[in-house]
Protein backbone atom coordinates (compact mmCIF):
# COMPACT_ATOMS: atom_id res chain seq x y z
CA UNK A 1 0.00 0.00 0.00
CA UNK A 2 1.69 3.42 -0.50
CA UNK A 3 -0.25 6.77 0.40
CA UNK A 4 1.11 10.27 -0.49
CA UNK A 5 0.25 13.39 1.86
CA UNK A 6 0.75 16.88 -0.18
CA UNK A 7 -0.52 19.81 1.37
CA UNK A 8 -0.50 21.66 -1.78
CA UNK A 9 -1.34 25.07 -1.46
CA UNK A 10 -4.23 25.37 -3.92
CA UNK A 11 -4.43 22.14 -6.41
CA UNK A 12 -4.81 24.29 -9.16
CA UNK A 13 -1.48 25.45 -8.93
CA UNK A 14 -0.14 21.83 -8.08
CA UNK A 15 -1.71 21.29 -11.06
CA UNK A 16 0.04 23.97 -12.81
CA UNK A 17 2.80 23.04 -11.69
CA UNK A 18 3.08 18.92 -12.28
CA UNK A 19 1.07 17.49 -10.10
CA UNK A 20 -1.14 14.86 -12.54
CA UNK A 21 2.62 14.13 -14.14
CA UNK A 22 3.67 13.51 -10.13
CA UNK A 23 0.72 11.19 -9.35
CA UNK A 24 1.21 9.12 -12.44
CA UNK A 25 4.80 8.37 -11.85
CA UNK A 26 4.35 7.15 -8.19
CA UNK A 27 1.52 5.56 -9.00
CA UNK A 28 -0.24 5.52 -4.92
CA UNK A 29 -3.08 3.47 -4.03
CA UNK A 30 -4.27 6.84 -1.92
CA UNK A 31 -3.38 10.50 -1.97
CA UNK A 32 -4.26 13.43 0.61
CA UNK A 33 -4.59 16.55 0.26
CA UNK A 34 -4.62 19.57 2.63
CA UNK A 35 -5.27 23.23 1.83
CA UNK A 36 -6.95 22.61 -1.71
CA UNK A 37 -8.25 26.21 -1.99
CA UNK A 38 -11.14 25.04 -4.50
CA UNK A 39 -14.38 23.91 -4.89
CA UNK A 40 -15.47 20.79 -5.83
CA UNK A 41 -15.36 21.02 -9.57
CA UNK A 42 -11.73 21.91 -9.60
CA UNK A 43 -11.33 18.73 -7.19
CA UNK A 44 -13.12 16.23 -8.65
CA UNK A 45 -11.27 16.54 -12.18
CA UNK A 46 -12.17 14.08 -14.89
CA UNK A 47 -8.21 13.42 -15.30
CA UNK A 48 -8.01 11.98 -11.52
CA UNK A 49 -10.82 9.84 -12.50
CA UNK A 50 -8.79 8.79 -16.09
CA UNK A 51 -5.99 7.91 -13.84
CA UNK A 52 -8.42 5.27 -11.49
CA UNK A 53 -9.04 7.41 -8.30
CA UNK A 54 -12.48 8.39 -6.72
CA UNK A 55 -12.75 11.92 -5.07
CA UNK A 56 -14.00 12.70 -1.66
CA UNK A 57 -13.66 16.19 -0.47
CA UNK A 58 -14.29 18.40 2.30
CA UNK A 59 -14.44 22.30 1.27
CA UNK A 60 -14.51 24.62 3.87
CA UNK A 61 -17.46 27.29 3.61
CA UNK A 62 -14.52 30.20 3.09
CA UNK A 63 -14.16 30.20 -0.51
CA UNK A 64 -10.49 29.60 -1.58
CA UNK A 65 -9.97 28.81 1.95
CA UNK A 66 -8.01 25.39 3.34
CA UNK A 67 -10.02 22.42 2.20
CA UNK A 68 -8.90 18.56 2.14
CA UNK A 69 -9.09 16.10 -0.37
CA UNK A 70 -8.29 12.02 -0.79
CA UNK A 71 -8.11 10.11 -3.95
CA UNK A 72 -8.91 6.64 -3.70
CA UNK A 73 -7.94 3.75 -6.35
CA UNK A 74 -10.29 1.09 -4.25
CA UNK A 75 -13.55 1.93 -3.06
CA UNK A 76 -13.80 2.69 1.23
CA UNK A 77 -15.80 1.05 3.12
CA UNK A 78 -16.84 3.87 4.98
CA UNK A 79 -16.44 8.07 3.93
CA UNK A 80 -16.90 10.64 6.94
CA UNK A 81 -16.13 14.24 5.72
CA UNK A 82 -15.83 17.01 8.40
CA UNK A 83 -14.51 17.25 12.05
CA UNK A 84 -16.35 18.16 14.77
CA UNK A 85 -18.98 21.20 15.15
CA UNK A 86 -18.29 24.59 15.07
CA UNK A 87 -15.61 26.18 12.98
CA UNK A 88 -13.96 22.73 12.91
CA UNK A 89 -16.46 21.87 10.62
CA UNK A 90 -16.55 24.87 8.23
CA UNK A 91 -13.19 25.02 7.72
CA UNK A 92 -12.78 22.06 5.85
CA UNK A 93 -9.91 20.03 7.23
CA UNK A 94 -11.25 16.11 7.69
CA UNK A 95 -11.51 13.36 5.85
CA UNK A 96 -11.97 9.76 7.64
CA UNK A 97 -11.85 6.86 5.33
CA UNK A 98 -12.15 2.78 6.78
CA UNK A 99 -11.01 0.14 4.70
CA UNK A 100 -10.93 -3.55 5.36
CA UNK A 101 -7.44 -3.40 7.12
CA UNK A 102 -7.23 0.01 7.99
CA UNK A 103 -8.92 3.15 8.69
CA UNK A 104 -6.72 6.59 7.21
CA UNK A 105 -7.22 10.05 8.77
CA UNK A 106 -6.52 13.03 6.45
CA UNK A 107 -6.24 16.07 8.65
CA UNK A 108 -4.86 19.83 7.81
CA UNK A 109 -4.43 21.22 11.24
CA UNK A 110 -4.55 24.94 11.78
CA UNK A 111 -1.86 27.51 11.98
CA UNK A 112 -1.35 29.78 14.25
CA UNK A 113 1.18 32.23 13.00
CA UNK A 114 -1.75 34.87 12.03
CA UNK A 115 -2.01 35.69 15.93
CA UNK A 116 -3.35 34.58 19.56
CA UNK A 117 -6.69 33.96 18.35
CA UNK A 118 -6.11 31.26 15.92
CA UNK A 119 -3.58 29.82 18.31
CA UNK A 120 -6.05 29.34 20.79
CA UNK A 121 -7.77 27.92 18.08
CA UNK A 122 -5.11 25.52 17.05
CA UNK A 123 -4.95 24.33 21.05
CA UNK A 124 -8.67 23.60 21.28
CA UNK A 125 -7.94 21.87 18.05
CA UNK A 126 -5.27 19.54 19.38
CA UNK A 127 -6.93 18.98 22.33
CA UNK A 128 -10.60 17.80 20.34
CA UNK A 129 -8.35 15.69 17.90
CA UNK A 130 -6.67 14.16 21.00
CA UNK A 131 -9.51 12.89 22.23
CA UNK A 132 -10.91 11.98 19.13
CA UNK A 133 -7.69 9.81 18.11
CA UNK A 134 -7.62 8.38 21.44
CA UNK A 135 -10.08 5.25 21.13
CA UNK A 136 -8.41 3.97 17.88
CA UNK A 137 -5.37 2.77 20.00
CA UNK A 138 -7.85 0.15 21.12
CA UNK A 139 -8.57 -1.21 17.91
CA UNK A 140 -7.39 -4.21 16.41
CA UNK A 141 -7.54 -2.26 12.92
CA UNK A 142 -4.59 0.33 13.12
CA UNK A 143 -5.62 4.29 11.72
CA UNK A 144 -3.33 6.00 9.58
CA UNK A 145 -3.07 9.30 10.52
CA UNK A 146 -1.72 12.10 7.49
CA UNK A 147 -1.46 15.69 6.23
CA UNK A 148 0.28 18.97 7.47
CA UNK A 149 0.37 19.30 11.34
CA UNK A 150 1.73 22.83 11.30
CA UNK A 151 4.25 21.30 14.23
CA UNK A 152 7.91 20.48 13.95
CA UNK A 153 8.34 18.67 16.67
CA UNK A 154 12.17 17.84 17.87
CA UNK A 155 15.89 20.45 17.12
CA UNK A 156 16.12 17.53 13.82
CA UNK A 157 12.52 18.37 12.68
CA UNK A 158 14.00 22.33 11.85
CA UNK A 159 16.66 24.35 10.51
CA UNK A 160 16.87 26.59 13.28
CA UNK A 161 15.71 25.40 16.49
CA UNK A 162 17.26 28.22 18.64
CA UNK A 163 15.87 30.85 16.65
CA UNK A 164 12.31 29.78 16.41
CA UNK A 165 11.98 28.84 19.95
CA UNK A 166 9.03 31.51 20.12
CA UNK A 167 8.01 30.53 16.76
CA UNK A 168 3.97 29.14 16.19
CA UNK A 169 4.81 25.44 15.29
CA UNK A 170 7.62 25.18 17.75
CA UNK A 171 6.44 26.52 20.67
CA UNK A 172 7.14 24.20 23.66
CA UNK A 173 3.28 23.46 24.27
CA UNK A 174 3.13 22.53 20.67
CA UNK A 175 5.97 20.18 20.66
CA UNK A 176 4.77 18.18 23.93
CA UNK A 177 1.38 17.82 22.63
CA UNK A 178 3.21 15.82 20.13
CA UNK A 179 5.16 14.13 22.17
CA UNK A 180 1.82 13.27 24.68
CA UNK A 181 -0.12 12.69 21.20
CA UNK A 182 2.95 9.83 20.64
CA UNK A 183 2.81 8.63 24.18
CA UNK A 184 -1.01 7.91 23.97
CA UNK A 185 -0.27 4.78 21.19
CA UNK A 186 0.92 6.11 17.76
CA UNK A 187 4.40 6.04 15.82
CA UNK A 188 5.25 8.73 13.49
CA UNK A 189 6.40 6.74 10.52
CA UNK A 190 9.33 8.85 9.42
CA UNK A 191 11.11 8.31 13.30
CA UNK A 192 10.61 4.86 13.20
CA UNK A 193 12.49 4.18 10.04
CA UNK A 194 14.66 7.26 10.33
CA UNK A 195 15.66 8.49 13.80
CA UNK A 196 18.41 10.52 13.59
CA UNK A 197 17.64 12.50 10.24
CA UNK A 198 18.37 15.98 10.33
CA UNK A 199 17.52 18.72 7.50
CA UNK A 200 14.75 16.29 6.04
CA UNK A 201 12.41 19.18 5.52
CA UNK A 202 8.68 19.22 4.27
CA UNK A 203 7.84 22.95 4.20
CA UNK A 204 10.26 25.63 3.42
CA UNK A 205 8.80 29.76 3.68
CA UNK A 206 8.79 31.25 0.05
CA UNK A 207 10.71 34.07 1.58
CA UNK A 208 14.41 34.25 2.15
CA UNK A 209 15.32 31.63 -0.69
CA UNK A 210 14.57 29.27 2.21
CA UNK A 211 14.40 25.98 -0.05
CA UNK A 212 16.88 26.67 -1.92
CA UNK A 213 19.18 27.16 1.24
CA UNK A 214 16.72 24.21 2.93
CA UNK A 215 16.05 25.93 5.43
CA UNK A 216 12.75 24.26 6.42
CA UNK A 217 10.39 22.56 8.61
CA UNK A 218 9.51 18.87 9.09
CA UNK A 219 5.09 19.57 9.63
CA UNK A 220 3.79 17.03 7.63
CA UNK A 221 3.45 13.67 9.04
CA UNK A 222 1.91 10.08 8.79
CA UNK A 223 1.30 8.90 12.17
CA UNK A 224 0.27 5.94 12.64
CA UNK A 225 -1.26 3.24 16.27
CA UNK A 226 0.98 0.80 17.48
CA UNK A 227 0.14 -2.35 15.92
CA UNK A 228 1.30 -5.93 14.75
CA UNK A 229 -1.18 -5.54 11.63
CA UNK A 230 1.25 -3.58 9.25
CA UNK A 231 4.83 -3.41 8.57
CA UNK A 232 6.36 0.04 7.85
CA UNK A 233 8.46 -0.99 4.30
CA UNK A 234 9.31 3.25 4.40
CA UNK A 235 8.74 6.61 4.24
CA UNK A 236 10.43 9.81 1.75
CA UNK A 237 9.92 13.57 1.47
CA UNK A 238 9.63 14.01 -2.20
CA UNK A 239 11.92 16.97 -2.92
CA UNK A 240 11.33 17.33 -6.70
CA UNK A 241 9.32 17.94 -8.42
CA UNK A 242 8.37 21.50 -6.81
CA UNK A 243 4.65 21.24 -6.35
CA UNK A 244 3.38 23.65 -3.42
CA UNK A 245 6.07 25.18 -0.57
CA UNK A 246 5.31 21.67 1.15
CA UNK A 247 7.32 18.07 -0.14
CA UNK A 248 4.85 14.97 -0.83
CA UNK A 249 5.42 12.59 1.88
CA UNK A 250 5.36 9.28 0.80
CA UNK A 251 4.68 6.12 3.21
CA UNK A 252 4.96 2.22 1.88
CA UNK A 253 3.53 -0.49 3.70
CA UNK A 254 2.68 -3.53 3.94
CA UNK A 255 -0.28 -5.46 5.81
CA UNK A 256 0.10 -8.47 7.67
């Protein structure tokens, strides 16, 4: 099984930009989306359909505003779009899907680097995803977890660890909410295989000539419950081609 998360910054410019040339050379069995910026009718495109995947979207009500997406070469058992009430669920950032083996949670988590009031946002957030997450660690059937967390969260998950200390996405709270989030019964995929990997980025800023310099941020994450059901085969930020100031992440793996 291999599933790609992209948060891609619009999909029209994704599109613009490679993205249907991307898809057909890796070839996943699912791909993720966050922040597709678009309605459904720039979503659902007849050439994802020509290349064997099903849509299912969540838009938020915000036109041009986040929005999540998953593209699906077999058929779910089970589709539930949206999370929670409230501006959870009109901002478009939740797509559940159960298979046979697996259920796969696509998930653009908010940022909250415009000020206070969106961080408070992004805690109540955590907190409501927390509990959320927290039964599927009792399940025989691990969930998948995917898509940008706006958190890096060790020094090896950021160019400059010092500096940003004060940063939204590093702030201490942040990174031990990912750290309890870890404790509670999932594995972040790309630790597991790669523990020690430093400047492995997944975002860089469009200012400052950061990617060029990679001077980035690990935020974009498969997750994943502890289980004997699955073996992790392994995981890659897709550097090129440039799609969206985030890398595809791409996880392999195999059921057992």
């Amino acid at each position: 099984m291999k599933i790609i998360t992209l948060n891609c910054n619009g999909i029209r410019s994704s599109l613009s930009k490679g993205l249907l040339e991307f898809i057909r050379h890796e070839n996943p069995d699912i791909i993720c989306f966050q922040e597709t910026k678009a309605p459904v009718s720039e979503i659902d495109r007849e050439e994802f359909r020509n290349l064997g995947y099903a849509v299912h979207t969540c838009i938020a009500e915000k036109p041009g505003y986040s929005g999540t997406a998953v593209l699906t070469k077999l058929k779910p058992k089970s589709v539930s779009v949206g999370f929670g009430d409230g501006i959870y669920a009109s901002e478009g950032r939740s797509i559940l899907i159960e298979y046979p083996d697996f259920f796969l949670w696509n998930l653009y988590f908010p940022s909250g680097t415009s000020g206070e009031e969106r961080q408070k946002v992004k805690y109540k957030f955590l907190d409501s995803f927390m509990e959320l997450a927290k039964p599927y660690t009792k399940k025989k059937k691990p969930l998948i977890v995917c898509g940008d967390v706006n958190i890096a969260h060790t020094d090896l998950d950021i160019h400059n660890p010092k500096g940003n200390q004060k940063s939204s996405g590093f702030l201490p709270e942040e990174r031990a909410w990912v750290s309890k989030f870890l404790d509670s019964g999932f594995l972040d995929c790309y630790r597991v295989l790669q523990p020690e990997t430093r400047d492995d980025y997944s975002w860089w800023t469009y200012r400052f000539q950061a990617r060029k310099n990679n001077k980035g941020w690990r935020i974009d994450y498969f997750f994943i419950t502890k289980s004997t059901k699955y073996k992790l085969e392994s995981v890659s930020i897709k550097k090129e081609p440039v799609l969206s100031d985030h890398a595809p992440v791409v996880l392999d793996l195999q059921f057992t």
